[in-house]
PDB file of N, CA and C in Angstrom:
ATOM      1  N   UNK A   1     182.475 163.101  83.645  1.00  0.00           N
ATOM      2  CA  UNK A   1     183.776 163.517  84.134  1.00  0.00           C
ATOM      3  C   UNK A   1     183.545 164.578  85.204  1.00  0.00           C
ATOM      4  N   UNK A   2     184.149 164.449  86.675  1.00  0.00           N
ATOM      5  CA  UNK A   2     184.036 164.941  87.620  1.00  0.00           C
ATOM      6  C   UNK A   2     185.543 165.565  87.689  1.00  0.00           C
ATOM      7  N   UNK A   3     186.345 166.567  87.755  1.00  0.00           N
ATOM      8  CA  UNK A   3     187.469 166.482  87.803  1.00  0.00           C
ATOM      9  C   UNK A   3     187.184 167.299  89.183  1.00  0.00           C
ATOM     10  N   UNK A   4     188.517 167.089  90.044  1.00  0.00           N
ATOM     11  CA  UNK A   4     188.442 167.614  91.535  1.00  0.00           C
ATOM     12  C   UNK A   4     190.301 168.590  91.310  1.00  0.00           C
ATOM     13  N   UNK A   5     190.236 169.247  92.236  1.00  0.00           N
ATOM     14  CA  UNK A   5     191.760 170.015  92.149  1.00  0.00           C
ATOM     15  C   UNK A   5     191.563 170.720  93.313  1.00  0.00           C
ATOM     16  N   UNK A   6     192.975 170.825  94.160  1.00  0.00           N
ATOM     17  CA  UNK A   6     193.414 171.895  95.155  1.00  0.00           C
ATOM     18  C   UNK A   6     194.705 172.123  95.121  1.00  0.00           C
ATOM     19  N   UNK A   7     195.191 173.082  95.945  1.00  0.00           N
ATOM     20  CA  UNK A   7     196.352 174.045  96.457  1.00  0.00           C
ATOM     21  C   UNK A   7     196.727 174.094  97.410  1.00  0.00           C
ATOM     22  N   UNK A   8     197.559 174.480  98.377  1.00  0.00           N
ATOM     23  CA  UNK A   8     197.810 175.085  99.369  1.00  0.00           C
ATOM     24  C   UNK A   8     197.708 176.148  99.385  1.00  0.00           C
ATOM     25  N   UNK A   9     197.569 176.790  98.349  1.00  0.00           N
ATOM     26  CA  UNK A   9     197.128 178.079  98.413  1.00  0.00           C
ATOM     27  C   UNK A   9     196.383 178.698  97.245  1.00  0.00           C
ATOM     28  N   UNK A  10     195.476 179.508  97.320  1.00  0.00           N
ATOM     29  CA  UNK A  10     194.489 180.216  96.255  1.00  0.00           C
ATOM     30  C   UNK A  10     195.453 180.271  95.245  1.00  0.00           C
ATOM     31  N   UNK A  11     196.260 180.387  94.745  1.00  0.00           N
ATOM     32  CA  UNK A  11     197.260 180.725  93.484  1.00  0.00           C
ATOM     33  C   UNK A  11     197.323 179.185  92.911  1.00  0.00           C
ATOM     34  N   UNK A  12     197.717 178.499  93.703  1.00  0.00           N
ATOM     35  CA  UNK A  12     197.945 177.430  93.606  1.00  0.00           C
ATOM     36  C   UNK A  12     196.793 176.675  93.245  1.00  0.00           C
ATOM     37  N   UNK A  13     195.677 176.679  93.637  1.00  0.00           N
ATOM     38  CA  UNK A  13     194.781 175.581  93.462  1.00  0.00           C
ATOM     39  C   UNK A  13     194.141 176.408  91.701  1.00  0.00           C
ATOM     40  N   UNK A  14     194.263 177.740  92.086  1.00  0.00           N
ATOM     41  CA  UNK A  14     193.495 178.725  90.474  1.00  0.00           C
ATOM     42  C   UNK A  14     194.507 177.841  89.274  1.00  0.00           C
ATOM     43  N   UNK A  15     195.961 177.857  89.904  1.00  0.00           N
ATOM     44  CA  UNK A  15     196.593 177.084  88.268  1.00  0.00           C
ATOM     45  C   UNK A  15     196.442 175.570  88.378  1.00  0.00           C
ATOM     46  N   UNK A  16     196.264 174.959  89.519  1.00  0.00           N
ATOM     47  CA  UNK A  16     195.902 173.432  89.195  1.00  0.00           C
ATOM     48  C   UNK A  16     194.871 173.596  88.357  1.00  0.00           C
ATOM     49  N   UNK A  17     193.328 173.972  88.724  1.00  0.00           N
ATOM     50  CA  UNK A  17     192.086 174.127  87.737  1.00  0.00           C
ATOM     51  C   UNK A  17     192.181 174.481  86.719  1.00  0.00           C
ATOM     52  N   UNK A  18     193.409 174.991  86.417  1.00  0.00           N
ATOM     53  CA  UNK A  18     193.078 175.703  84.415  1.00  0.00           C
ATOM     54  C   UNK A  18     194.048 174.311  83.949  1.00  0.00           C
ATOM     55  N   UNK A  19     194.956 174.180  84.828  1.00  0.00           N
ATOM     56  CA  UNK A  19     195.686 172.732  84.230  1.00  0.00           C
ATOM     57  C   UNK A  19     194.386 171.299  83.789  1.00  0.00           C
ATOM     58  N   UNK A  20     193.860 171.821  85.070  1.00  0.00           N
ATOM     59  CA  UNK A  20     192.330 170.236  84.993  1.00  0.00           C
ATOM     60  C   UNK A  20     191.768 170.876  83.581  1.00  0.00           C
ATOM     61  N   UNK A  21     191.180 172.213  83.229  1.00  0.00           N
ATOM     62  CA  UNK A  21     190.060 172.557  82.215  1.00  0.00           C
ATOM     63  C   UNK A  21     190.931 172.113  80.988  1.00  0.00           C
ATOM     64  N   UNK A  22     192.238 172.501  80.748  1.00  0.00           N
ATOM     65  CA  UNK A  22     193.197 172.317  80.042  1.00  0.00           C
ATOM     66  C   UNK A  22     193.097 171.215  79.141  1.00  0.00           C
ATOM     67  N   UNK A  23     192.962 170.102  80.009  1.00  0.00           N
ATOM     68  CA  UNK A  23     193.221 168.481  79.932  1.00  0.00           C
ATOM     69  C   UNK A  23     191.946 168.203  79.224  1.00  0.00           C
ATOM     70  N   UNK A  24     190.905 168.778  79.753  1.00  0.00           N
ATOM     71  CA  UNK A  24     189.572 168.195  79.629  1.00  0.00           C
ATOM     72  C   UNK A  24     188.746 168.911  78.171  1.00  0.00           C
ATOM     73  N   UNK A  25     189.875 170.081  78.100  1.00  0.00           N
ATOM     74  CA  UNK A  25     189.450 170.334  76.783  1.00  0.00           C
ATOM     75  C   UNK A  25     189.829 169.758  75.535  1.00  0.00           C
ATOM     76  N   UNK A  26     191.305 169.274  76.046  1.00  0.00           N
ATOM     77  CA  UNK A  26     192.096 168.798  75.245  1.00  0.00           C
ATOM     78  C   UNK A  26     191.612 167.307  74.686  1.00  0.00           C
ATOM     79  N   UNK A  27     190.966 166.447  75.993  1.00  0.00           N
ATOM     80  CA  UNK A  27     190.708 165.196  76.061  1.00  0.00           C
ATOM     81  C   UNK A  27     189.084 165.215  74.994  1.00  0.00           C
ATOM     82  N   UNK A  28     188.277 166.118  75.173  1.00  0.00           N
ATOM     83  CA  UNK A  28     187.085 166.074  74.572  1.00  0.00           C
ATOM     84  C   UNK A  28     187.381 166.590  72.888  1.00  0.00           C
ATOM     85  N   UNK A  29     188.129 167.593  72.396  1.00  0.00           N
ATOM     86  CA  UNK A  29     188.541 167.773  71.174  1.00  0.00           C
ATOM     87  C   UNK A  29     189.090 166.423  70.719  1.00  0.00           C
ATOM     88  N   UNK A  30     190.429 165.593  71.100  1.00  0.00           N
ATOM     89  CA  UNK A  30     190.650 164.554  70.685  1.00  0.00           C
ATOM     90  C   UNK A  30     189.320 163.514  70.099  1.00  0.00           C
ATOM     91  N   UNK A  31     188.766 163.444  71.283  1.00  0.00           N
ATOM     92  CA  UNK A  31     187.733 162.795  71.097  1.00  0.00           C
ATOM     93  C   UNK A  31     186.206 162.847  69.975  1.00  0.00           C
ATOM     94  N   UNK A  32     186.605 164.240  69.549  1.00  0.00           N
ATOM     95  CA  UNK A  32     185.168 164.892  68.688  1.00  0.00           C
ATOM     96  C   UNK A  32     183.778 164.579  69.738  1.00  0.00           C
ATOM     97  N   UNK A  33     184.242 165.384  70.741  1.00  0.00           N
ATOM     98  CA  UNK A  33     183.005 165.312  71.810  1.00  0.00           C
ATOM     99  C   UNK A  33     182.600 166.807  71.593  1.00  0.00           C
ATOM    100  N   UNK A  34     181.123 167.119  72.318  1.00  0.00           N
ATOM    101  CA  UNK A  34     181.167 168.795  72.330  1.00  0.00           C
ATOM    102  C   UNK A  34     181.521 168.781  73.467  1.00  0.00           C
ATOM    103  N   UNK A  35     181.774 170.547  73.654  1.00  0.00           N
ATOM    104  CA  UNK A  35     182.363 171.051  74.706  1.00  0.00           C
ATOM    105  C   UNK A  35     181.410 171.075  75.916  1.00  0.00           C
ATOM    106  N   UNK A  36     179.984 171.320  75.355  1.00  0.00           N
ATOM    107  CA  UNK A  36     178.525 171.533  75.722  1.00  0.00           C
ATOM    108  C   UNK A  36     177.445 170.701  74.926  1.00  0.00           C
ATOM    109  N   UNK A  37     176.695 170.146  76.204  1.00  0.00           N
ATOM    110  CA  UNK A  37     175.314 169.729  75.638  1.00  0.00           C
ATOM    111  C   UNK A  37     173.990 170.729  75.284  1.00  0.00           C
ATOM    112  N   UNK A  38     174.215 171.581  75.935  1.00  0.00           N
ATOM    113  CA  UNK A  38     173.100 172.275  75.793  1.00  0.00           C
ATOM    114  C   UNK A  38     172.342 171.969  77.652  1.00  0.00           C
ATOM    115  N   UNK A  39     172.933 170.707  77.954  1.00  0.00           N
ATOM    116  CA  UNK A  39     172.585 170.937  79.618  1.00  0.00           C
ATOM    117  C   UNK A  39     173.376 170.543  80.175  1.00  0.00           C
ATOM    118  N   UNK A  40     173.161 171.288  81.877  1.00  0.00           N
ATOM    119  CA  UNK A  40     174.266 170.997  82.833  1.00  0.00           C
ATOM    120  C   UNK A  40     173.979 170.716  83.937  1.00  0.00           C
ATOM    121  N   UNK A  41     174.815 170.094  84.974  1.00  0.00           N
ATOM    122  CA  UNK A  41     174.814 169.737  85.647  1.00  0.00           C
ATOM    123  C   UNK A  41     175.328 170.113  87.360  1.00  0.00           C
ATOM    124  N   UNK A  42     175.633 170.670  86.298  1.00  0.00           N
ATOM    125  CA  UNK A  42     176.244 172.198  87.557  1.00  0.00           C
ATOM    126  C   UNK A  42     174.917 172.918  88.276  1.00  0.00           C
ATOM    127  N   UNK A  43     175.213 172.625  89.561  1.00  0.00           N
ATOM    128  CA  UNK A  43     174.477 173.640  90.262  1.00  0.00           C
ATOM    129  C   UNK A  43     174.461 174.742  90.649  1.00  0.00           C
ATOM    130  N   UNK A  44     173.617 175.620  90.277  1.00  0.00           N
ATOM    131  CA  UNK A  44     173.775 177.193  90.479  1.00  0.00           C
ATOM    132  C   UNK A  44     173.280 177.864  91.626  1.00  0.00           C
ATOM    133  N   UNK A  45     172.888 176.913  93.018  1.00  0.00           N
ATOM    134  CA  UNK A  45     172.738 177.411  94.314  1.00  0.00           C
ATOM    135  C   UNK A  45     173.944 177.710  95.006  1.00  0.00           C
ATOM    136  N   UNK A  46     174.845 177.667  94.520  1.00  0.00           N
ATOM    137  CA  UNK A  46     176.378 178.241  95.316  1.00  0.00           C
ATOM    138  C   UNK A  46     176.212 179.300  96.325  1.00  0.00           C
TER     139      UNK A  46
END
């Protein structure tokens, strides 16, 4: 799961993203998924 989100404006795109984490927490509890593997995929060269 890749979820993507924007705004027109910084306020705007900060509450789309907690709406996306929201969903995705919601969607993985339903599911009895973990929240975390223990690895990620996220890159930390930002």
């Amino acid at each position: 799961m890749h979820p993507v989100t924007h705004g027109d404006t910084y306020g705007e795109a900060l509450k789309n993203a907690q709406e996306v984490l929201e969903l995705m927490i919601d969607t993985f509890l339903e599911g009895d998924m973990p929240l975390l593997s223990g690895k990620s995929s996220i890159n930390s060269g930002i």
